[in-house]
C-alpha atoms as a PDB file:
ATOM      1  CA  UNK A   1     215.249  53.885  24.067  1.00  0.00           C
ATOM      2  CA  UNK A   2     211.872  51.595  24.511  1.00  0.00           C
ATOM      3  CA  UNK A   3     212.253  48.480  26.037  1.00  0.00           C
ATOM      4  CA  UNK A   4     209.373  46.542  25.622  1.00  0.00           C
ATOM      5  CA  UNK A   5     208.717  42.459  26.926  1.00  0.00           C
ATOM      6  CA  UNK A   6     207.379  40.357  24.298  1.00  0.00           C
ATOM      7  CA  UNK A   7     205.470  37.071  24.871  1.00  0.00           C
ATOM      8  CA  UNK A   8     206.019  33.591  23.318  1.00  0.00           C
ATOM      9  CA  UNK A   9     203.077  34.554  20.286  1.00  0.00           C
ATOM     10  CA  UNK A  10     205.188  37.714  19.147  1.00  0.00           C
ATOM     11  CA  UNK A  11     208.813  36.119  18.881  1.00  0.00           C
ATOM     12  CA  UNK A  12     207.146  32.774  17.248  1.00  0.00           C
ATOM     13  CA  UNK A  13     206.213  34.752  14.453  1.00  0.00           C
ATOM     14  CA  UNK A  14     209.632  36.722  14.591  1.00  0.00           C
ATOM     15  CA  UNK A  15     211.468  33.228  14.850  1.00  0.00           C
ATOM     16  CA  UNK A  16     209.542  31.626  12.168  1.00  0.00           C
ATOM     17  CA  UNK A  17     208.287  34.107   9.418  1.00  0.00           C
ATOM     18  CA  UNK A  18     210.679  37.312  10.226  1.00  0.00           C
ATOM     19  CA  UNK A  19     213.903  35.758  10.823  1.00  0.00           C
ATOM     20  CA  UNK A  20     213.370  33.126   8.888  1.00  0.00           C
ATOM     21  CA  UNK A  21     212.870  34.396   5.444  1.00  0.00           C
ATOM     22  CA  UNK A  22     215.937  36.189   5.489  1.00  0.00           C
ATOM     23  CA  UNK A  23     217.516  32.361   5.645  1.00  0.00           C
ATOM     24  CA  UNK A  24     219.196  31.891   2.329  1.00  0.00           C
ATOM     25  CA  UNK A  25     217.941  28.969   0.365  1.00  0.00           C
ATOM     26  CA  UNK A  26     215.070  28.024   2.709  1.00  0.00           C
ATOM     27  CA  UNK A  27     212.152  27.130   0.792  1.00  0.00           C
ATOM     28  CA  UNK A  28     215.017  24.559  -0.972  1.00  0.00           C
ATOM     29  CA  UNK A  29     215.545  23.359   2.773  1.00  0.00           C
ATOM     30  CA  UNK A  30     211.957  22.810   3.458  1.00  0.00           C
ATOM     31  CA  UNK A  31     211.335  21.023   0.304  1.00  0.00           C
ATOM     32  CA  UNK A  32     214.237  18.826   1.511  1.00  0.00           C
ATOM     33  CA  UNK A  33     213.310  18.113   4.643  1.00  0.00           C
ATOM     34  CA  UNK A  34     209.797  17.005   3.414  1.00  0.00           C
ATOM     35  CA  UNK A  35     211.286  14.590   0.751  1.00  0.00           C
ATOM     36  CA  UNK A  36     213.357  13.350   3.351  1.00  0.00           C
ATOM     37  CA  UNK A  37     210.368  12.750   5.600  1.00  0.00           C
ATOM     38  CA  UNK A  38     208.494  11.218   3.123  1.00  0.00           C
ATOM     39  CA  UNK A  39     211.457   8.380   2.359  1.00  0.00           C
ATOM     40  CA  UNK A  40     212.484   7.959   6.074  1.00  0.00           C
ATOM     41  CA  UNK A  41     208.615   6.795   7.145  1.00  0.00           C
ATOM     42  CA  UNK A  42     207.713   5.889   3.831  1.00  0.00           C
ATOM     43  CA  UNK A  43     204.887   7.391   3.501  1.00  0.00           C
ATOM     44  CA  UNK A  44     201.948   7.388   1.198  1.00  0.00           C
ATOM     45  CA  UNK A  45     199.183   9.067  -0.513  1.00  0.00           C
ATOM     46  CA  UNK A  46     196.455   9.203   2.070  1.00  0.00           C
ATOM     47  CA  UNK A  47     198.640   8.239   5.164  1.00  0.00           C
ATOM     48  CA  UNK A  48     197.767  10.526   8.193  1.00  0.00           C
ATOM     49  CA  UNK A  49     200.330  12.924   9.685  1.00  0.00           C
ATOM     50  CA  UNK A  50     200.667  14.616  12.685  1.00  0.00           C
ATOM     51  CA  UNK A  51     202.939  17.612  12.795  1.00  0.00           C
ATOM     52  CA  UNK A  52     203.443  19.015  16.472  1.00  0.00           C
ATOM     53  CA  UNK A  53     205.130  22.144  16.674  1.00  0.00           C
ATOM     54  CA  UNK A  54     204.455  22.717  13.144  1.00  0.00           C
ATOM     55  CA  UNK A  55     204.946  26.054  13.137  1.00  0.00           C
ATOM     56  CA  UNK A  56     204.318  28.354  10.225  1.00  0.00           C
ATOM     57  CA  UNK A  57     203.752  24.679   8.281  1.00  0.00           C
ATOM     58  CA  UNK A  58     206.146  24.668   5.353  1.00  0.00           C
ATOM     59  CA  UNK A  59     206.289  21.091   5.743  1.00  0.00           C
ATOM     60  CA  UNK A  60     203.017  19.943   5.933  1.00  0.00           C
ATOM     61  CA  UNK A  61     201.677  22.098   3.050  1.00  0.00           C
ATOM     62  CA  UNK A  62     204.159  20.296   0.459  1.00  0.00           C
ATOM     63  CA  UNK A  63     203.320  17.019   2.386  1.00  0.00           C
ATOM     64  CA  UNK A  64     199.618  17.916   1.457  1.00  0.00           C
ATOM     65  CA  UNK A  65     200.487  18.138  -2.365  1.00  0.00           C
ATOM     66  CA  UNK A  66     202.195  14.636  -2.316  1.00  0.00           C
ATOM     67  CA  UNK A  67     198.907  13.471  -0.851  1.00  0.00           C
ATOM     68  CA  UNK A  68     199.434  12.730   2.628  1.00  0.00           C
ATOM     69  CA  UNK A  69     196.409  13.514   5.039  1.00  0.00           C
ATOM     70  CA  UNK A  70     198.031  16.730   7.631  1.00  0.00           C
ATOM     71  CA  UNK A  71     197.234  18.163  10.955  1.00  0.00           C
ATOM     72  CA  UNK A  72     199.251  20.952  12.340  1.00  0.00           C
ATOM     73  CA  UNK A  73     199.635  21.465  15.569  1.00  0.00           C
ATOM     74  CA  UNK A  74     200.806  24.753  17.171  1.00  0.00           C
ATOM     75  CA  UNK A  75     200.600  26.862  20.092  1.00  0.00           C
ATOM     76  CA  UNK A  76     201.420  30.224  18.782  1.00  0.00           C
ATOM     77  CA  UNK A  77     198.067  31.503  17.460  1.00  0.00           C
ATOM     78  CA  UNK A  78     200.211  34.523  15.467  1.00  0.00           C
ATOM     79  CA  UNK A  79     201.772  31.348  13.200  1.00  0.00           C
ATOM     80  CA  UNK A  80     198.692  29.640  13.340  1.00  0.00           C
ATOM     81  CA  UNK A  81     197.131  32.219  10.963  1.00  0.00           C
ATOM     82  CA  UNK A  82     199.929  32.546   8.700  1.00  0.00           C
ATOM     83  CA  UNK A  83     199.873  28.915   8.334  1.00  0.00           C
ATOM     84  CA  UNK A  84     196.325  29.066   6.946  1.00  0.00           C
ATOM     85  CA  UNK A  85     196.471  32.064   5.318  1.00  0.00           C
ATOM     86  CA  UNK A  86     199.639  30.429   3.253  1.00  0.00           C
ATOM     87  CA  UNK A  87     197.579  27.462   2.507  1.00  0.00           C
ATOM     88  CA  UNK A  88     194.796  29.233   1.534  1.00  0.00           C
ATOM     89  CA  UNK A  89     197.019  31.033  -1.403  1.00  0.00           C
ATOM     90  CA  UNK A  90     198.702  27.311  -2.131  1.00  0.00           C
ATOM     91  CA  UNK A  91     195.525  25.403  -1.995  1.00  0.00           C
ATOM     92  CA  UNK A  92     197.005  23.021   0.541  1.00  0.00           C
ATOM     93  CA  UNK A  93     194.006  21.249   2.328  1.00  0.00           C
ATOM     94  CA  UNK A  94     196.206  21.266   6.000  1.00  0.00           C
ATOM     95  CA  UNK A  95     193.938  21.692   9.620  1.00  0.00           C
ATOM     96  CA  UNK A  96     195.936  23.717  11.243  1.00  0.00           C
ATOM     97  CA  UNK A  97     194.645  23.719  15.116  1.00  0.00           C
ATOM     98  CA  UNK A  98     196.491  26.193  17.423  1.00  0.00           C
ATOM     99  CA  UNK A  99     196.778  23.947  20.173  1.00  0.00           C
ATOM    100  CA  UNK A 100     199.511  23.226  23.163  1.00  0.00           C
ATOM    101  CA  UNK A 101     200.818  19.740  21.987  1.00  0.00           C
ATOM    102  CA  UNK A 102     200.489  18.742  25.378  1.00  0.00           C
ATOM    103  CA  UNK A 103     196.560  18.393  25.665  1.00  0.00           C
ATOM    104  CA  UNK A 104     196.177  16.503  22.327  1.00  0.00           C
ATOM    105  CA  UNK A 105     193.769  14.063  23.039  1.00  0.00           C
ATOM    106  CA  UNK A 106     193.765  11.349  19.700  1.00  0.00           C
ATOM    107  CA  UNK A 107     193.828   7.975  20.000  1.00  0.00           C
ATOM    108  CA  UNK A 108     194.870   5.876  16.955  1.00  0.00           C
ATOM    109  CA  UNK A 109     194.171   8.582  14.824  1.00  0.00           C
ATOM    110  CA  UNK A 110     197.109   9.262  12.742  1.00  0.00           C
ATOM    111  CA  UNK A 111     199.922   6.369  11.154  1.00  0.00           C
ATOM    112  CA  UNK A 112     202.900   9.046  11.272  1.00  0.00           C
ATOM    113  CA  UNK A 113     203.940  11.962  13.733  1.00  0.00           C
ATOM    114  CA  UNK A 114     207.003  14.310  13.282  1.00  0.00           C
ATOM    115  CA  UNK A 115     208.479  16.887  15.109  1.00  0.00           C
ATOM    116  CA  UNK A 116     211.406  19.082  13.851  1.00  0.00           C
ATOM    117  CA  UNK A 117     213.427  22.433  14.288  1.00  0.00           C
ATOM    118  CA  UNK A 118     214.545  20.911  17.752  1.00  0.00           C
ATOM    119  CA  UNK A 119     210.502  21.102  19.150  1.00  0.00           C
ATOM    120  CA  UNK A 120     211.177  17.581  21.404  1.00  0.00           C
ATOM    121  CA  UNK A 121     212.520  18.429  24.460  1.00  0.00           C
ATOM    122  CA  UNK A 122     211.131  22.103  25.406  1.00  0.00           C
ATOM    123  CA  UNK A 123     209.046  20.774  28.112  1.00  0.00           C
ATOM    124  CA  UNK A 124     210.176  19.276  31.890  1.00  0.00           C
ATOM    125  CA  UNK A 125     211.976  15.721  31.992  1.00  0.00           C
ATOM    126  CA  UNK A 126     208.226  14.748  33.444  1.00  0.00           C
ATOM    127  CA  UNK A 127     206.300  16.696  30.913  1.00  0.00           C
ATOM    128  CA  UNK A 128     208.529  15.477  27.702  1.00  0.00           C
ATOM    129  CA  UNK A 129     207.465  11.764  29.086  1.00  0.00           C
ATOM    130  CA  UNK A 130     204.108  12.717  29.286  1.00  0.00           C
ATOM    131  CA  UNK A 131     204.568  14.520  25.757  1.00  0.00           C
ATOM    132  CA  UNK A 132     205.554  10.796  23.970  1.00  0.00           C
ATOM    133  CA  UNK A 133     202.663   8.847  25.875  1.00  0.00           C
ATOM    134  CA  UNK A 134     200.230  11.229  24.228  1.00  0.00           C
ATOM    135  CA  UNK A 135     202.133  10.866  20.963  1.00  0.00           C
ATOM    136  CA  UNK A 136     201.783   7.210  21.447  1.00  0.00           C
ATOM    137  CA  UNK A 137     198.225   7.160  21.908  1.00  0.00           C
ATOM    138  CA  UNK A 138     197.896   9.032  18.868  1.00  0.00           C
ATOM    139  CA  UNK A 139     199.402   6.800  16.479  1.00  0.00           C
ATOM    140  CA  UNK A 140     198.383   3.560  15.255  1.00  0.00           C
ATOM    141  CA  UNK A 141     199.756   0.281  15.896  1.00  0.00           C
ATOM    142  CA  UNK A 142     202.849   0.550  13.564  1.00  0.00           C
ATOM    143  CA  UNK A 143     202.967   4.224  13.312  1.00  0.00           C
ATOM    144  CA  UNK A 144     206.152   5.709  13.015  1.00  0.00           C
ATOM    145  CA  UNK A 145     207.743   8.830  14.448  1.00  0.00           C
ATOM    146  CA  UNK A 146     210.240  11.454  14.152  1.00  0.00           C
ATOM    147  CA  UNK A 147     211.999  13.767  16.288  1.00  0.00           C
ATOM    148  CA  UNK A 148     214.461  16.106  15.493  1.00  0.00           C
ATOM    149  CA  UNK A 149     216.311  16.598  18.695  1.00  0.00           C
ATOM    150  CA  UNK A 150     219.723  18.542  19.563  1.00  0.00           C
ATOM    151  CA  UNK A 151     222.568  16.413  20.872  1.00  0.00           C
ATOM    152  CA  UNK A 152     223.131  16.542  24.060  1.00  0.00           C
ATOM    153  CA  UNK A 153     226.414  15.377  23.793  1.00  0.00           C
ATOM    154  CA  UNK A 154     227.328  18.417  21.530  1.00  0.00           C
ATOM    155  CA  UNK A 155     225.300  21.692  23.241  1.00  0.00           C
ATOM    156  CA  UNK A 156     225.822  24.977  21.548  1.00  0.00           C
ATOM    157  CA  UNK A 157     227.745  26.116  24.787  1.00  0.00           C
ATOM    158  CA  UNK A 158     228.377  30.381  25.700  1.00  0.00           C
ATOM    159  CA  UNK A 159     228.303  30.600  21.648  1.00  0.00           C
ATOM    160  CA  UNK A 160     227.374  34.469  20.917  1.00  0.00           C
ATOM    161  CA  UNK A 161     226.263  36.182  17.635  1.00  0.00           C
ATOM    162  CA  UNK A 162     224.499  38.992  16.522  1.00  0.00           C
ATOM    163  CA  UNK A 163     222.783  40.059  12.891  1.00  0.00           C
ATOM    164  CA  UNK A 164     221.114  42.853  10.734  1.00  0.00           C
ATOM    165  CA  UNK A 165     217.514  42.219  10.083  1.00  0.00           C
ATOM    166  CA  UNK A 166     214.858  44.271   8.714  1.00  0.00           C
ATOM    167  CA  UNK A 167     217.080  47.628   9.062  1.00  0.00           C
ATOM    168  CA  UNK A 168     217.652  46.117  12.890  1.00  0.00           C
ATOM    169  CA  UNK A 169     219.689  43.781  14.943  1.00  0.00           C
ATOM    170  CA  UNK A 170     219.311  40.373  16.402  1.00  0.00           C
ATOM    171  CA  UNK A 171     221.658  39.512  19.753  1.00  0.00           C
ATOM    172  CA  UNK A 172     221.782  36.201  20.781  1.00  0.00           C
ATOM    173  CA  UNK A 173     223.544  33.813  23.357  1.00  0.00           C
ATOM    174  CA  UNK A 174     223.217  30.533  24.477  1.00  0.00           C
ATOM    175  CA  UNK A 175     223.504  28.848  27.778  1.00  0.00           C
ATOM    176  CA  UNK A 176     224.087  25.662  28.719  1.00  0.00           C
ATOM    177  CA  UNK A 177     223.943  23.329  32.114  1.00  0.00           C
ATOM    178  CA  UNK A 178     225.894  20.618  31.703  1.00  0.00           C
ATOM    179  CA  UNK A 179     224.769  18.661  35.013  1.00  0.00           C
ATOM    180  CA  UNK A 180     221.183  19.415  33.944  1.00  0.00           C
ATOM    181  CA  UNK A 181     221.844  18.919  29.998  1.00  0.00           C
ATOM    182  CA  UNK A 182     219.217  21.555  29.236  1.00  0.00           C
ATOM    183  CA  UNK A 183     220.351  24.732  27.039  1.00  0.00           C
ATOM    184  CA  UNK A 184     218.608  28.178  27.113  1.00  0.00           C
ATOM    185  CA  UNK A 185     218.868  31.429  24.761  1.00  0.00           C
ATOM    186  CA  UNK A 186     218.734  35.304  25.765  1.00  0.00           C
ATOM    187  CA  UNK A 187     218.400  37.278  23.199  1.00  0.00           C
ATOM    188  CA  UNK A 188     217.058  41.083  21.825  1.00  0.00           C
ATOM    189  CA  UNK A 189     216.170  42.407  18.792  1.00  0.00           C
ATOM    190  CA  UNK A 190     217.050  46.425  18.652  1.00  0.00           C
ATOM    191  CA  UNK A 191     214.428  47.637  15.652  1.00  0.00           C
ATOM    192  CA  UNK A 192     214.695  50.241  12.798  1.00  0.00           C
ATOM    193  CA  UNK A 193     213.456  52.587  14.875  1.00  0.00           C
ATOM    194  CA  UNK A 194     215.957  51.870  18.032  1.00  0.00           C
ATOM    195  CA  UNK A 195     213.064  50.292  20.233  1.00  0.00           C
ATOM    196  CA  UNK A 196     214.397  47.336  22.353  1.00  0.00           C
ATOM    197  CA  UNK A 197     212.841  43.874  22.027  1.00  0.00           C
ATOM    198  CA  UNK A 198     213.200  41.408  25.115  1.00  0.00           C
ATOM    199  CA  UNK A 199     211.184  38.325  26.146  1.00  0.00           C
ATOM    200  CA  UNK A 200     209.030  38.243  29.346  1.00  0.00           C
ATOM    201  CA  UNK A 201     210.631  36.729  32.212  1.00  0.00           C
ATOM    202  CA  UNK A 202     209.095  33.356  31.762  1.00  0.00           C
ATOM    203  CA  UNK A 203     210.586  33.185  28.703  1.00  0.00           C
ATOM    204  CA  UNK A 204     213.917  34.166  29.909  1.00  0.00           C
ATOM    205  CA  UNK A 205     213.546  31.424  31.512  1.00  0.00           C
ATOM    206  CA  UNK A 206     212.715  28.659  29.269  1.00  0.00           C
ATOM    207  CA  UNK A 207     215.079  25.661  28.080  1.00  0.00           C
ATOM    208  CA  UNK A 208     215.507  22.613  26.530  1.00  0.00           C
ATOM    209  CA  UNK A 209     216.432  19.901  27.634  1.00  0.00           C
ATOM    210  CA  UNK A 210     219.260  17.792  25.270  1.00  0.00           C
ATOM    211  CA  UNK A 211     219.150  14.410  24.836  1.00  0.00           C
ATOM    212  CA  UNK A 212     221.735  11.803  23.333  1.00  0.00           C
ATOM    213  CA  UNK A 213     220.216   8.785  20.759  1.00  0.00           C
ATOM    214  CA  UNK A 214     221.353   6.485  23.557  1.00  0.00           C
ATOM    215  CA  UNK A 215     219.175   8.032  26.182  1.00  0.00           C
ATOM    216  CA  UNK A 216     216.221   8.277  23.715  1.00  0.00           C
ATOM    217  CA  UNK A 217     216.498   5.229  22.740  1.00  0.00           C
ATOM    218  CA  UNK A 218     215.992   3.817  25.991  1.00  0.00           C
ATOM    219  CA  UNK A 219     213.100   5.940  26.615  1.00  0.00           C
ATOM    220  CA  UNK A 220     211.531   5.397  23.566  1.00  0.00           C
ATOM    221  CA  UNK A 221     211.178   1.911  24.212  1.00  0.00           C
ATOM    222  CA  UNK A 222     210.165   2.456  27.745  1.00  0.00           C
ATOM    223  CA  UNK A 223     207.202   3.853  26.724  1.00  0.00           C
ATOM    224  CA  UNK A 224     206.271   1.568  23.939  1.00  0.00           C
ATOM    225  CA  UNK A 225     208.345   2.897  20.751  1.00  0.00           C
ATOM    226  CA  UNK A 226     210.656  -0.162  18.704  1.00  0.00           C
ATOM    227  CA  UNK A 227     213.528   2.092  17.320  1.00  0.00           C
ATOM    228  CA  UNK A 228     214.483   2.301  14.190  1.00  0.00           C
ATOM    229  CA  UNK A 229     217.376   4.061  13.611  1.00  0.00           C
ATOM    230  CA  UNK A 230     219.339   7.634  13.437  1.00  0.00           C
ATOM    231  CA  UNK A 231     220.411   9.886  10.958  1.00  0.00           C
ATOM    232  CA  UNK A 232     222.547  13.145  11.265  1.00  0.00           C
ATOM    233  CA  UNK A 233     220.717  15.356   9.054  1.00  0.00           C
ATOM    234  CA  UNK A 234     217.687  15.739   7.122  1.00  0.00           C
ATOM    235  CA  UNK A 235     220.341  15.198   3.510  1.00  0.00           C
ATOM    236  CA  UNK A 236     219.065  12.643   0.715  1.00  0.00           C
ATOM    237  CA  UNK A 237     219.736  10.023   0.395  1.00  0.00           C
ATOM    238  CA  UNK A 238     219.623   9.711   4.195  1.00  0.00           C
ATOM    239  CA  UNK A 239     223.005   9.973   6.315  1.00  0.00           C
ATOM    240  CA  UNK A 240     223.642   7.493   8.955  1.00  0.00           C
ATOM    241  CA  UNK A 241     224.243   8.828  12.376  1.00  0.00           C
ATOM    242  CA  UNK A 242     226.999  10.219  13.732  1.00  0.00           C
ATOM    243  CA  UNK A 243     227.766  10.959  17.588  1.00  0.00           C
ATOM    244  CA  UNK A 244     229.970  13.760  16.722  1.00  0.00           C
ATOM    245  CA  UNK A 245     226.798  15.752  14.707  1.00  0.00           C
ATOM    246  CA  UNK A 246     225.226  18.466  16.698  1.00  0.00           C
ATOM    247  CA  UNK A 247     221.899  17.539  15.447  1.00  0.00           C
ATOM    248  CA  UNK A 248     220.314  14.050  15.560  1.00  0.00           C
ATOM    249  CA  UNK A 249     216.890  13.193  13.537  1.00  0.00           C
ATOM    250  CA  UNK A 250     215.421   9.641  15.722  1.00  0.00           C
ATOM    251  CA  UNK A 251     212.662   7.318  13.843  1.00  0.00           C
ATOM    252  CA  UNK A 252     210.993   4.552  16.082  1.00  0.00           C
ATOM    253  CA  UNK A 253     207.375   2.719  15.655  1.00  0.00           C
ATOM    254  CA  UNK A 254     204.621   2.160  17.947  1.00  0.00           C
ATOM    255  CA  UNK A 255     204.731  -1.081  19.097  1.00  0.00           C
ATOM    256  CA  UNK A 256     201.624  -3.596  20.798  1.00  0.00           C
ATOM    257  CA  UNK A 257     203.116  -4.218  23.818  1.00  0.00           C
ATOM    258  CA  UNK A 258     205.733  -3.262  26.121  1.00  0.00           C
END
């Protein structure tokens, strides 16, 4: 039996093309989550939207149809490609820039910014700071955001499962640190052909740290954000918040001053 380490580019794509067309009912999902993006930060034709952590950009193509102005960014360059090779086919006009979110350098470029699938919080308690400053700088005055963020006060904690895919299987487990509130995953995928799958040690390593709406909240408007509100899921019409959902979508603005 192979073994063989794979790096952050290889299970991106797995994660987000492989795994994830075998999802029933998905491209219904992403339409969803799109309508529900565009009602949240009402936006309109020729409003400018960043997506960080975009992906393989389901979102921002049908954004692009409905006439809103996108940018993708995203550090796998493996997703990066499918991205514009998909919008290529759908005639989406997206920029798609593979890119660590981290070193985006706009200022008052864009009037919306969203990140979903959990992206906000993958970085260091420092670096997710650091993330929302940039963020910040990047909107306009009265730009809105939204992050998609797992509750911290409901962590997926030792859950196990496993899954056939593509004549393989996909193990997975969770971990979670309750004085640190940041959850990590190990997992394998065994192939067809009985070769073993495992991330390099780095990302064995990797986690994310949880946050409650409280606690961003208050760090939202430490750094300059008015909020708005919560909602529990990306449903229409939009559900109100509630603590007891695992999954917590924030919207705040950019304010003047702070």
């Amino acid at each position: 039996m192979k073994i063989t380490e794979r790096d952050w580019d290889w299970w991106a794509y797995f994660w987000r093309v492989i795994h994830r067309q075998t999802i029933s009912r998905v491209e219904e999902w992403d339409r969803n989550v799109a309508r529900f993006i565009i009602e949240v930060l009402g936006l309109r034709k020729g409003d400018k939207l960043l997506d960080l952590g975009c992906g393989s950009g389901e979102h921002t193509r049908y954004l692009t149809h409905k006439g809103i102005v996108c940018t993708g960014i995203e550090v796998a360059p493996s997703l990066v490609k499918y991205a514009q090779n998909r919008a290529r086919q759908e005639a989406a006009s997206v920029n798609y820039m593979c890119k660590d979110m981290r070193r985006i350098t706009y200022k008052n470029a864009f009037d919306h910014c969203i990140m979903v699938s959990g992206t906000f919080g993958s970085f260091s308690n420092t670096g997710n700071v650091g993330l929302l400053k940039k963020i910040r700088r990047a909107l306009r005055l009265e730009g809105t955001l939204l992050l998609d963020i797992r509750n911290a006060s409901y962590p997926r904690v030792h859950e196990e499962s496993w899954m056939s895919l593509n004549g393989g299987y996909l193990l997975f487990k969770n971990r979670y640190n309750r004085i640190t509130h940041r959850e990590g995953s190990e997992y394998m995928f065994i192939d067809e052909n009985g070769n073993v799958n495992v991330p390099t040690k780095n990302l064995k390593r990797a986690s994310c740290r949880l946050y409650t709406v409280s606690e961003m909240r208050k760090m939202l408007h430490s750094l300059g954000f008015a909020f708005l509100g919560a909602y529990s899921d990306f449903r229409l019409p939009p559900t109100n918040y509630k603590p007891s959902y695992k999954g917590n979508i924030v919207i705040c603005v950019k304010k003047l001053s702070f």
